[in-house]
N, C-alpha and C. Protein backbone atom coordinates (compact mmCIF):
# COMPACT_ATOMS: atom_id res chain seq x y z
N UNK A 1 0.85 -1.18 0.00
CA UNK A 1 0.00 0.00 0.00
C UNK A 1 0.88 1.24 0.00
N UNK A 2 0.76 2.19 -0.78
CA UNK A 2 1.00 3.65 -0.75
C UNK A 2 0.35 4.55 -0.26
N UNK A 3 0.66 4.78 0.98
CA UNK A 3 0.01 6.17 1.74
C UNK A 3 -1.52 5.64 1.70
N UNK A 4 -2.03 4.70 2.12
CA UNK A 4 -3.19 4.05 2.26
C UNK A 4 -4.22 3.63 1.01
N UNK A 5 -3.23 3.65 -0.29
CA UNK A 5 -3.99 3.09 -1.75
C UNK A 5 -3.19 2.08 -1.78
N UNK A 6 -4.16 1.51 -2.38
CA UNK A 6 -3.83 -0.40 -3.14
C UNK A 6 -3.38 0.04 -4.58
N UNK A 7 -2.09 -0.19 -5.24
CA UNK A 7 -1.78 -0.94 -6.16
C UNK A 7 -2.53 -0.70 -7.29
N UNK A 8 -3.74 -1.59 -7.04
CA UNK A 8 -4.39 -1.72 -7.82
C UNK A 8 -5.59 -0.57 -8.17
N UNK A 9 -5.84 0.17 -7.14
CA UNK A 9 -6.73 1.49 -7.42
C UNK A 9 -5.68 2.10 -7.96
N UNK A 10 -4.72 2.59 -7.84
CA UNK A 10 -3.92 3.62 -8.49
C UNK A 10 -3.76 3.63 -10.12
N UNK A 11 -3.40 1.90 -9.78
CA UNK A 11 -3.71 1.46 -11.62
C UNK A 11 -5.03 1.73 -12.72
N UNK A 12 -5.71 1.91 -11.73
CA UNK A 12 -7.00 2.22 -12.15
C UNK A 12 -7.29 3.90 -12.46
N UNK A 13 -6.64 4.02 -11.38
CA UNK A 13 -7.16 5.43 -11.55
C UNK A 13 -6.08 6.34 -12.33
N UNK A 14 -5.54 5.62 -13.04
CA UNK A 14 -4.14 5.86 -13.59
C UNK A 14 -5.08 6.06 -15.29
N UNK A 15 -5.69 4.81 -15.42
CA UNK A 15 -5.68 4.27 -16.48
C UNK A 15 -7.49 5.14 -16.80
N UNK A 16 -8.06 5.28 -15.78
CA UNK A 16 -9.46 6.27 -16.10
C UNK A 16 -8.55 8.51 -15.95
N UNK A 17 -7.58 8.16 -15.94
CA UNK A 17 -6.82 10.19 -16.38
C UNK A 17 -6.50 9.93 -17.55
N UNK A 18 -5.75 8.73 -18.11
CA UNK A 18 -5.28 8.67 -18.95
C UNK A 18 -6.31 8.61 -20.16
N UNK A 19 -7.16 7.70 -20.02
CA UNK A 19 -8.38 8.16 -20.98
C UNK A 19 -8.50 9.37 -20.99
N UNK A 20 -9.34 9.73 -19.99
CA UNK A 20 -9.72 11.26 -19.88
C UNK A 20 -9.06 12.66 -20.35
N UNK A 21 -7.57 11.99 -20.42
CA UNK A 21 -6.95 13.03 -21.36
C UNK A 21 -6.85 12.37 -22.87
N UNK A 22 -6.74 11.36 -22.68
CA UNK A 22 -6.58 11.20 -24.39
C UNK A 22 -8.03 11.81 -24.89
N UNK A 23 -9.34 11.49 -24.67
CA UNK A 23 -10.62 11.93 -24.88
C UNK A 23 -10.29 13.76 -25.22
N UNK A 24 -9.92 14.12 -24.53
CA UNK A 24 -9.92 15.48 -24.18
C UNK A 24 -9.06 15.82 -25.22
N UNK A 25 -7.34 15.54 -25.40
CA UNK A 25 -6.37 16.00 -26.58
C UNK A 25 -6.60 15.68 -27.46
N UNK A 26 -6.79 14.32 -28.44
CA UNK A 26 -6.78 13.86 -29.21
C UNK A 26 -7.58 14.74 -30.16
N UNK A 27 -7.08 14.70 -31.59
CA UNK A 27 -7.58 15.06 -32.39
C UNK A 27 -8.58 14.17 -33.45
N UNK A 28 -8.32 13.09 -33.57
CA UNK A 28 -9.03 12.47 -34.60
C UNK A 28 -10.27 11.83 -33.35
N UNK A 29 -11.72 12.15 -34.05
CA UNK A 29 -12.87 12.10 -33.34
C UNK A 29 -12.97 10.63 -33.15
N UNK A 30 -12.59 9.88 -33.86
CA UNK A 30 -13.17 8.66 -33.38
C UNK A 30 -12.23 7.70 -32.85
N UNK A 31 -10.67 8.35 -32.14
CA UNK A 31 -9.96 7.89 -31.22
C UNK A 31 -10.46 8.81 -29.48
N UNK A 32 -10.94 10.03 -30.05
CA UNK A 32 -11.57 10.48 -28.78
C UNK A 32 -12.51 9.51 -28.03
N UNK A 33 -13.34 9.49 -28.45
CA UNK A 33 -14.22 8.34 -28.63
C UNK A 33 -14.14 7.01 -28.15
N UNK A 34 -13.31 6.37 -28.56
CA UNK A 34 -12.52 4.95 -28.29
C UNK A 34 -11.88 5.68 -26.87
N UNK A 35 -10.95 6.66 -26.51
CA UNK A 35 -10.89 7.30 -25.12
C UNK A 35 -11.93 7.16 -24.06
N UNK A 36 -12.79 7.74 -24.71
CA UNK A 36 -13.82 8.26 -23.78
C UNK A 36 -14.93 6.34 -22.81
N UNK A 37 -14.68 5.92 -24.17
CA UNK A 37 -14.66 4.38 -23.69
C UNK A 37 -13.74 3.41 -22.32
N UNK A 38 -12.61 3.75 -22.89
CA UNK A 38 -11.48 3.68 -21.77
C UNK A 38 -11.98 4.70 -20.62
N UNK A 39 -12.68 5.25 -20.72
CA UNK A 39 -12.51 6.10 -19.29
C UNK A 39 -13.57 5.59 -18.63
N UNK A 40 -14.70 5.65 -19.41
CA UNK A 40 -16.04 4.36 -18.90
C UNK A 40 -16.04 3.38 -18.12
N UNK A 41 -14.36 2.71 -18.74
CA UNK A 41 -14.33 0.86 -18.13
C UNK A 41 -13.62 1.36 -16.90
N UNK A 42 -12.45 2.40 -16.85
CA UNK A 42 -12.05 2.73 -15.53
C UNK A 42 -12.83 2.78 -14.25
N UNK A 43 -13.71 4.00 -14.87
CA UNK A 43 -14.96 4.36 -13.60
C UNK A 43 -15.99 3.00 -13.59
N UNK A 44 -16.01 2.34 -13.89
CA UNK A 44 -16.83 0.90 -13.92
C UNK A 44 -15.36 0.42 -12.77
N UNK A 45 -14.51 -0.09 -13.30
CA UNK A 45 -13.36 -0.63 -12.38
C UNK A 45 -13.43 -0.21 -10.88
N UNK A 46 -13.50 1.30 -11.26
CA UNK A 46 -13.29 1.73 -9.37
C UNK A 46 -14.52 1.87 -8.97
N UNK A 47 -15.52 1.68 -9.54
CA UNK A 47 -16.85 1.31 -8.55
C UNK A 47 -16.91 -0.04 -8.38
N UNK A 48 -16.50 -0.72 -8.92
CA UNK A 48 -16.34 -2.32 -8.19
C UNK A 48 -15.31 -2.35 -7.15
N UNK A 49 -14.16 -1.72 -7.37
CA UNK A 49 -13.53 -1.62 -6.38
C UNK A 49 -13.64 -1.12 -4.72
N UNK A 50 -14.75 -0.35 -5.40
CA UNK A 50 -15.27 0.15 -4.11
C UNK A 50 -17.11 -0.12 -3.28
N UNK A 51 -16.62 -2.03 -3.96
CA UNK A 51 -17.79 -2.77 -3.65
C UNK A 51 -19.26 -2.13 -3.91
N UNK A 52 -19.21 -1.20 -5.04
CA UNK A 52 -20.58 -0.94 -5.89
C UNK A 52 -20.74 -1.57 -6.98
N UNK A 53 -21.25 -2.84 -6.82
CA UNK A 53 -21.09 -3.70 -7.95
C UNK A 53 -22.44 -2.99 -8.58
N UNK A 54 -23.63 -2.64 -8.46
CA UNK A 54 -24.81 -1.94 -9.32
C UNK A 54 -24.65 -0.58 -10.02
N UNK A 55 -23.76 -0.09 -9.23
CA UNK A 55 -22.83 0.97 -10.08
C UNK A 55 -22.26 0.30 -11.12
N UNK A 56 -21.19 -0.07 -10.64
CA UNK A 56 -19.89 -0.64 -11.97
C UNK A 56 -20.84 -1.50 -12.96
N UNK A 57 -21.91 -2.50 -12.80
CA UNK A 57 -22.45 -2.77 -13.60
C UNK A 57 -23.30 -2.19 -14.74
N UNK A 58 -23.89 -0.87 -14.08
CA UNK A 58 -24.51 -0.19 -14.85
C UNK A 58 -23.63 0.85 -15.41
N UNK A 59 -22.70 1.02 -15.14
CA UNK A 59 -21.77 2.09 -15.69
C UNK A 59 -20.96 0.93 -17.72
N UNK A 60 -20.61 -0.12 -16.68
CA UNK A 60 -20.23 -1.59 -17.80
C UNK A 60 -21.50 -1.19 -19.14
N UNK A 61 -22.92 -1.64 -18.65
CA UNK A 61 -23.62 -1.78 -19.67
C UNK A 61 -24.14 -0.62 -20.20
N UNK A 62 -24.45 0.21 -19.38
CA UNK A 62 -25.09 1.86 -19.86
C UNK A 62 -23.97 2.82 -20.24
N UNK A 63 -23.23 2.77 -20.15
CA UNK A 63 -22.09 4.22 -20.94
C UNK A 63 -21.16 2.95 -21.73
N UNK A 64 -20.89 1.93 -21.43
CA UNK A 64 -19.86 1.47 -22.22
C UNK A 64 -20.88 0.31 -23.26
N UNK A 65 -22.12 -0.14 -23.26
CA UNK A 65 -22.30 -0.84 -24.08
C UNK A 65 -23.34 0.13 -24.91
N UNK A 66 -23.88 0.90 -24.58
CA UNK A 66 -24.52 2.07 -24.74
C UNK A 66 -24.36 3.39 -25.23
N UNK A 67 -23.97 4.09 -24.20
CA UNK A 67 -23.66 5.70 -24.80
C UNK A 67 -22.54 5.36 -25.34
N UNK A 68 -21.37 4.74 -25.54
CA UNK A 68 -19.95 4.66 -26.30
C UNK A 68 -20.49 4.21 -27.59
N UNK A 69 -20.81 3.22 -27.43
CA UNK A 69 -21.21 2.70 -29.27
C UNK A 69 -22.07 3.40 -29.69
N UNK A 70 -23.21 3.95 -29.25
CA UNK A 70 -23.78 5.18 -30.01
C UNK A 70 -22.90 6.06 -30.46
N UNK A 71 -22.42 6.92 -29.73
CA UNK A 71 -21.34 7.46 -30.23
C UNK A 71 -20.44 7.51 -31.24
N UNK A 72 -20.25 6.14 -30.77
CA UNK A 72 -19.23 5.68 -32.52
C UNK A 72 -19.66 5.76 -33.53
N UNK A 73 -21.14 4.90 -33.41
CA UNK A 73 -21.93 4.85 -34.70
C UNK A 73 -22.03 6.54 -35.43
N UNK A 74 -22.56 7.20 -33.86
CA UNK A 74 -22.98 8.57 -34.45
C UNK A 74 -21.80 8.92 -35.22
N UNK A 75 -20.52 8.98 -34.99
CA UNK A 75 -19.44 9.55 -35.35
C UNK A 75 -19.20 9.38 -36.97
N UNK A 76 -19.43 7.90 -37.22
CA UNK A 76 -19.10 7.13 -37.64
C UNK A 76 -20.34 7.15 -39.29
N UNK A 77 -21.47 6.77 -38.64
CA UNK A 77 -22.38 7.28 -39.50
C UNK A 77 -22.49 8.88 -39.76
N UNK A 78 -22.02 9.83 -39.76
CA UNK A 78 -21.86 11.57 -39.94
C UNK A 78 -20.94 11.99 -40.50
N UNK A 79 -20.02 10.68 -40.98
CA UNK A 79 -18.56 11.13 -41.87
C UNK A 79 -17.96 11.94 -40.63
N UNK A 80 -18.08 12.12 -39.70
CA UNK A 80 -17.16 13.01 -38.71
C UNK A 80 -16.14 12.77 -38.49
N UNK A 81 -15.14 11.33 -38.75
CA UNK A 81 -14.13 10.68 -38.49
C UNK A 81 -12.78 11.58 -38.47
N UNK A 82 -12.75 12.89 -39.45
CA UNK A 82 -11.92 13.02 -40.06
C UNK A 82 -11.30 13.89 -39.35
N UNK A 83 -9.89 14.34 -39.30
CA UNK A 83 -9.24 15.36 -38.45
C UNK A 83 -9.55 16.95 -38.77
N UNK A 84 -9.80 17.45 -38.10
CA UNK A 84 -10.32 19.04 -38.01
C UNK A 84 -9.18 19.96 -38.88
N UNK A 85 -10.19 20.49 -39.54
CA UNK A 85 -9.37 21.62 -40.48
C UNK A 85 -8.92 22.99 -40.00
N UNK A 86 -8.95 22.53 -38.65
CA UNK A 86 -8.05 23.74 -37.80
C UNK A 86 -6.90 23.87 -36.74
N UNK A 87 -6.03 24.26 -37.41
CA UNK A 87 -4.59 23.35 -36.52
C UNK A 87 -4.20 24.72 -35.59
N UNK A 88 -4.48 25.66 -35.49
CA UNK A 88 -3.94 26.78 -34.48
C UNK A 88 -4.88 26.70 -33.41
N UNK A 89 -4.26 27.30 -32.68
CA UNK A 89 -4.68 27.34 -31.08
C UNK A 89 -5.26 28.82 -31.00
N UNK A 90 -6.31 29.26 -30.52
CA UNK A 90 -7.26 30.47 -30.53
C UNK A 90 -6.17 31.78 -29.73
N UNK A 91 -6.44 32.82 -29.54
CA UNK A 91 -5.45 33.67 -29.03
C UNK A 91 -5.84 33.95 -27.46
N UNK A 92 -6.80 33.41 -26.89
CA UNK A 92 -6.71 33.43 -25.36
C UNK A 92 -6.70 31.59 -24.59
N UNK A 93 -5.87 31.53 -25.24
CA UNK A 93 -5.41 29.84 -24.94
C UNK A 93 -4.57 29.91 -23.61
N UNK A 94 -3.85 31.18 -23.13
CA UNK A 94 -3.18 31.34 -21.82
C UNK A 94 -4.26 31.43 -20.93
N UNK A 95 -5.54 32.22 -21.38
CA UNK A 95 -6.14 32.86 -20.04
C UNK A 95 -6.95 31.58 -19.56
N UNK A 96 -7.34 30.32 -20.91
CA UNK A 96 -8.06 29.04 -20.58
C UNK A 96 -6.94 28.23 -19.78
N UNK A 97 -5.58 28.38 -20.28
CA UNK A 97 -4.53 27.51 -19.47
C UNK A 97 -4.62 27.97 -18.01
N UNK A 98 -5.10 29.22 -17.39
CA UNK A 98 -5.07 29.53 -16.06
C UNK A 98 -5.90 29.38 -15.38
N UNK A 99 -7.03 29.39 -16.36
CA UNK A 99 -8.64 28.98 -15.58
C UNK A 99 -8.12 27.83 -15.71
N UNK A 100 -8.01 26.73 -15.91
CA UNK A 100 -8.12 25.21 -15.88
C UNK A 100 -7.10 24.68 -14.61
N UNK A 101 -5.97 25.69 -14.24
CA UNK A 101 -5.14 25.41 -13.60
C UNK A 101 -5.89 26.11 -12.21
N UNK A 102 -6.48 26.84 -12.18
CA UNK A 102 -7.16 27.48 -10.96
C UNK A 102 -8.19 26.83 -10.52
N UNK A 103 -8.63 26.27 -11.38
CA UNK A 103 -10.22 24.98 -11.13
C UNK A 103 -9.62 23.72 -10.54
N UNK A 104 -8.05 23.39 -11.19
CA UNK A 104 -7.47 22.42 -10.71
C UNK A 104 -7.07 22.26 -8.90
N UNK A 105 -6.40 23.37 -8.90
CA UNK A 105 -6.15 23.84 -7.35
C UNK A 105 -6.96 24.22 -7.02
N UNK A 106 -8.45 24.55 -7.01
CA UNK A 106 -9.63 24.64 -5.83
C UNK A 106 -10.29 23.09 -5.91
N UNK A 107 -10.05 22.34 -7.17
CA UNK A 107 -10.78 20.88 -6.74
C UNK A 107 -9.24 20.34 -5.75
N UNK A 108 -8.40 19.96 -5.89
CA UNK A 108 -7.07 19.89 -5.52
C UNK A 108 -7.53 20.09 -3.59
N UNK A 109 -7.68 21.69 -3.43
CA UNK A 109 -7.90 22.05 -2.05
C UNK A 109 -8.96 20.99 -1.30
N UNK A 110 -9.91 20.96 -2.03
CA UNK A 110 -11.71 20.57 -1.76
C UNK A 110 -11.34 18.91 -1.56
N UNK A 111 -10.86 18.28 -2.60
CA UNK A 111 -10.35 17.17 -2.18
C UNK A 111 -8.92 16.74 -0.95
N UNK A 112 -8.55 17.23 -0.93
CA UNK A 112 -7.39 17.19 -0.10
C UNK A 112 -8.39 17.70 1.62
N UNK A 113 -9.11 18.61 1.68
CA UNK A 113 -9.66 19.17 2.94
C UNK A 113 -10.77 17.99 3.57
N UNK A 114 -11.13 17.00 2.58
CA UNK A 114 -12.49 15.91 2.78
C UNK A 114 -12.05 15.06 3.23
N UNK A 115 -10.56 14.59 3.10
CA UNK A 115 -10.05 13.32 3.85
C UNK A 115 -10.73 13.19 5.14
N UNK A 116 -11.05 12.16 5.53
CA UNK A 116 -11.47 12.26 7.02
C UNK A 116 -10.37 11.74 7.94
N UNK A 117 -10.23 11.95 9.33
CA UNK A 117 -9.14 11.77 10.12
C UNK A 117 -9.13 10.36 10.47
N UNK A 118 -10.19 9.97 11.15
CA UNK A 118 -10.25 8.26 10.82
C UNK A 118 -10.67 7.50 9.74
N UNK A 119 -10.26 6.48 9.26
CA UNK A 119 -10.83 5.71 8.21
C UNK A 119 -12.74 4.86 8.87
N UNK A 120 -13.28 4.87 8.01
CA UNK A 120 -14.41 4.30 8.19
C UNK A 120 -14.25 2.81 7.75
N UNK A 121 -14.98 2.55 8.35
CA UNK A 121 -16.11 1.02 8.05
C UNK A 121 -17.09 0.91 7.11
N UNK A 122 -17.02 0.50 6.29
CA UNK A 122 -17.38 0.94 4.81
C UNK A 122 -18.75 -0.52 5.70
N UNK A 123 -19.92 -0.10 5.57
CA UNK A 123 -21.23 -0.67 5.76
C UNK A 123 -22.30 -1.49 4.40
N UNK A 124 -22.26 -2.73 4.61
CA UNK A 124 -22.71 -3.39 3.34
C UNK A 124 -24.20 -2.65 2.72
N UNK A 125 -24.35 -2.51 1.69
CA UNK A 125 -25.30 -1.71 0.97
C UNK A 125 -26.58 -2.00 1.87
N UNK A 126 -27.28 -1.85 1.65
CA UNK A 126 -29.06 -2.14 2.16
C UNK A 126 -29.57 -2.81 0.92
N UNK A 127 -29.59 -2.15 -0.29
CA UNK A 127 -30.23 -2.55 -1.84
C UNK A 127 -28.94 -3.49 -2.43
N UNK A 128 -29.25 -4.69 -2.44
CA UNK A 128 -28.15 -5.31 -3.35
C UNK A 128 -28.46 -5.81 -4.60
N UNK A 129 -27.73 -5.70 -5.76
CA UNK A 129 -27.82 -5.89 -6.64
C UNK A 129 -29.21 -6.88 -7.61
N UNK A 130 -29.53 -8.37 -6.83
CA UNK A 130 -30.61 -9.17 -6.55
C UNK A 130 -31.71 -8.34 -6.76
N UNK A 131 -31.80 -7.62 -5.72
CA UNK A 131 -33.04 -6.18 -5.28
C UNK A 131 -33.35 -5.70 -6.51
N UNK A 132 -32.56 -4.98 -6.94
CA UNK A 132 -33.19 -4.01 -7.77
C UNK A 132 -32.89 -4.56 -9.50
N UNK A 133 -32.34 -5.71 -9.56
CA UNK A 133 -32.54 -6.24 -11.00
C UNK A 133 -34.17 -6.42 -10.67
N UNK A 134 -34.33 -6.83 -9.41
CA UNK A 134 -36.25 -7.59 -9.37
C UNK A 134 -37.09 -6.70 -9.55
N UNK A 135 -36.71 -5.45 -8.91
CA UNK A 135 -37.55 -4.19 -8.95
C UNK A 135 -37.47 -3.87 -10.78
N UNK A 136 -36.53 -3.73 -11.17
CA UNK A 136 -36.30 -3.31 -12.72
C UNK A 136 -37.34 -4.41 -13.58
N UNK A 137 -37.26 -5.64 -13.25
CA UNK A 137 -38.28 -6.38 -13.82
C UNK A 137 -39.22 -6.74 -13.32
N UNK A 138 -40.00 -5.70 -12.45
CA UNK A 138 -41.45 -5.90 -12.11
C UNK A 138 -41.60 -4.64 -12.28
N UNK A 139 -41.32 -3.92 -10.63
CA UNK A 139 -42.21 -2.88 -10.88
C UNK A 139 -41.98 -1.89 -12.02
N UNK A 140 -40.85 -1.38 -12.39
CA UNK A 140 -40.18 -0.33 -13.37
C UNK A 140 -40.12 -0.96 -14.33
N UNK A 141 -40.56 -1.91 -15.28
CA UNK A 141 -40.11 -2.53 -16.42
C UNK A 141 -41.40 -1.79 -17.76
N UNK A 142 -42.01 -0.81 -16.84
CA UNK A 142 -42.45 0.03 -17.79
C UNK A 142 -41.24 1.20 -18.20
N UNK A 143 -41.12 1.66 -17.38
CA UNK A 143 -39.89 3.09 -17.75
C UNK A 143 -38.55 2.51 -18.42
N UNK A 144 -38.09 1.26 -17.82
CA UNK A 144 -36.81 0.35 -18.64
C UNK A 144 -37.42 0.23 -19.79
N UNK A 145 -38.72 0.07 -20.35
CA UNK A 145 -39.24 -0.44 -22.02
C UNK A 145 -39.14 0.71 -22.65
N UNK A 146 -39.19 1.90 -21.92
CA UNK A 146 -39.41 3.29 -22.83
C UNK A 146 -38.08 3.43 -22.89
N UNK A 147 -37.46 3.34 -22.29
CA UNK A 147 -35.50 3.82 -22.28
C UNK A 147 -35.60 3.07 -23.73
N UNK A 148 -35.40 1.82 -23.57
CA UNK A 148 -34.73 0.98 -24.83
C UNK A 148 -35.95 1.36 -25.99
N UNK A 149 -37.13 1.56 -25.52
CA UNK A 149 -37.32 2.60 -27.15
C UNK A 149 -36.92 3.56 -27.68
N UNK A 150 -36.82 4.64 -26.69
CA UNK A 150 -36.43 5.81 -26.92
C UNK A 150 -35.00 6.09 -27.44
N UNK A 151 -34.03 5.05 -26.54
CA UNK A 151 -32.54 4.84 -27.53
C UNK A 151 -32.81 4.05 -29.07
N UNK A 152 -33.18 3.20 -29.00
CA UNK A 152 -34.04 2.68 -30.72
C UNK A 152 -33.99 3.63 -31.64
N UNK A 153 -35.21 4.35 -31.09
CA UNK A 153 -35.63 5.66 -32.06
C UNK A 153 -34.48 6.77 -32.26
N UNK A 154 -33.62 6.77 -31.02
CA UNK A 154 -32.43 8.00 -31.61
C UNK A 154 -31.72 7.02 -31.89
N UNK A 155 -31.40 6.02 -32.27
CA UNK A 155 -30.38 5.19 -33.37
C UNK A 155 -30.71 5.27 -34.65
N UNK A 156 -32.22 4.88 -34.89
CA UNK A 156 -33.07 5.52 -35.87
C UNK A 156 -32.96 6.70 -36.84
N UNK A 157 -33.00 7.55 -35.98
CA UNK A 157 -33.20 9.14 -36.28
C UNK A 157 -31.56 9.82 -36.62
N UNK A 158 -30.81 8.79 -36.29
CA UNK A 158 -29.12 9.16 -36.33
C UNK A 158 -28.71 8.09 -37.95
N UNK A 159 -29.05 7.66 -38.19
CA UNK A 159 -29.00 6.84 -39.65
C UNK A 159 -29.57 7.39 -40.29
N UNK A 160 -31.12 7.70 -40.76
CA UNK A 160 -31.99 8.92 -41.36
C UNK A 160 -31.45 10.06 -40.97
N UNK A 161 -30.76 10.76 -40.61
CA UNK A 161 -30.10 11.83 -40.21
C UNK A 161 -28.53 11.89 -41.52
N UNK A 162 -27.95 10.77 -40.83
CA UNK A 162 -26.54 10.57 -41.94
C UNK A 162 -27.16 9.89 -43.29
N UNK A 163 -27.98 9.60 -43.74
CA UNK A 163 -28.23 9.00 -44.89
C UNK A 163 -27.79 10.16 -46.40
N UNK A 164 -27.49 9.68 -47.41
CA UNK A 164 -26.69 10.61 -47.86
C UNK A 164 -28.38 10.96 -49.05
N UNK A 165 -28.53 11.81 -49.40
CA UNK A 165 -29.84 12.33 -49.92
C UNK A 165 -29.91 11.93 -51.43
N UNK A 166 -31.35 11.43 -51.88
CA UNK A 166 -30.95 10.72 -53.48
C UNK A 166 -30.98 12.19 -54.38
N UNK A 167 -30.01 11.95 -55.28
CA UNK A 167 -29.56 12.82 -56.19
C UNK A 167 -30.94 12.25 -57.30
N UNK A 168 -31.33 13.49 -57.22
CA UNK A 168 -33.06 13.44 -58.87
C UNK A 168 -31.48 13.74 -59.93
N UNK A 169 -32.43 13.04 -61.22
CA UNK A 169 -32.04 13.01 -62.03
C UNK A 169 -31.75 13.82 -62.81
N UNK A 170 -31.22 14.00 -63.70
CA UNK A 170 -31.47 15.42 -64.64
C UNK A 170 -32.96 15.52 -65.73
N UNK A 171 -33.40 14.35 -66.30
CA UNK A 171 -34.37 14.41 -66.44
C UNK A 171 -35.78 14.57 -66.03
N UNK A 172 -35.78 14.16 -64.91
CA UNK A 172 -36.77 14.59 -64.19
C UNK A 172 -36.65 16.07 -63.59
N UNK A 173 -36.11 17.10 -63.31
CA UNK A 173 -36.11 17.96 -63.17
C UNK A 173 -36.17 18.89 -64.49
N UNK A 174 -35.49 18.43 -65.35
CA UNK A 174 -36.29 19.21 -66.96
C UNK A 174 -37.23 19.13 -66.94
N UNK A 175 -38.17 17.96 -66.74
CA UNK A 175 -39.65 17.57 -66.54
C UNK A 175 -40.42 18.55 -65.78
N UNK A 176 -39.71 18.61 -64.86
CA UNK A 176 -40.65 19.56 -63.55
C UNK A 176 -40.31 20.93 -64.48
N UNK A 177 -39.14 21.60 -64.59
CA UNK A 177 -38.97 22.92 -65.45
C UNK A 177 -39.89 23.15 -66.11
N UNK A 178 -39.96 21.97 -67.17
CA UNK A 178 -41.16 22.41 -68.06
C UNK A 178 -42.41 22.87 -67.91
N UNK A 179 -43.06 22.56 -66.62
CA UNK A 179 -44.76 22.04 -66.56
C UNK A 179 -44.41 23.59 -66.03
């Protein structure tokens, strides 16, 4: 252990910045993307780690089997793939480098001031996982049916959206000219 982290959280939480910046720098959209994925499975990782398995599970299937591959598709279906036709950096890029560094050191403070002086006893959930898959398929398995329509329909609406538009003919538009 290091200064009271495991090894293995650090690795984790190593590997959910490191997304988070590749997401963030990267230029070509659909390695952002593939980032932003990696940062998904991280924060899935350290909520299991921190014995929220209904978290990490729903983080697993809802942002990483879910909002990520939408994403892609969206990306993907929109021709967006391609690297941005703007390679300079805007002219107040210092004053954003200082705000970001000033947001850094007040989260920095805020986290550092929350430590608590004794460690706790981390208390087994009340709702365990069992629970609320049962609840999801009884009582709520109306609002779960509208989710998975409602993502349907914007998968839908994102293909009819990128579909590339039929080119009329030239004859038929002489046609229409004429009348």
């Amino acid at each position: 252990m290091i200064g009271g982290l495991s090894i293995v959280f650090l690795m984790t939480a190593l590997l959910t910045v490191a997304g988070t910046l590749a997401a963030a720098l990267l230029r070509n959209l659909v390695h952002c993307a593939l980032s932003l994925t990696v940062t998904f499975a991280g924060l899935a990782l350290l909520y299991l780690q921190l014995d929220a398995q209904f978290a990490g599970f729903a983080q697993i299937l809802v942002y990483i089997g879910a909002v990520a591959i939408l994403v892609v598709f969206a990306i993907l279906l929109t021709r967006g793939a391609g690297i941005p036709e703007y390679r300079s950096y805007g002219s107040n890029w210092f004053a954003g480098l200082a705000i970001a560094a000033a947001v850094f050191a007040l989260l920095t403070w805020a986290v550092m001031k929350s430590f608590p002086a004794t460690a706790a006893v981390a208390s087994s959930p009340a709702a365990t996982v069992q629970s609320i898959g049962a609840a999801l398929m009884s009582t709520y398995v109306l609002p779960l049916e509208i989710v998975a329509i409602l993502l349907t329909v914007a998968l839908i609406g994102a293909v009819i959206v990128a579909m590339p538009e039929a080119k009329v003919s030239n004859s038929l538009t002489e046609k229409a000219g004429e009348r």
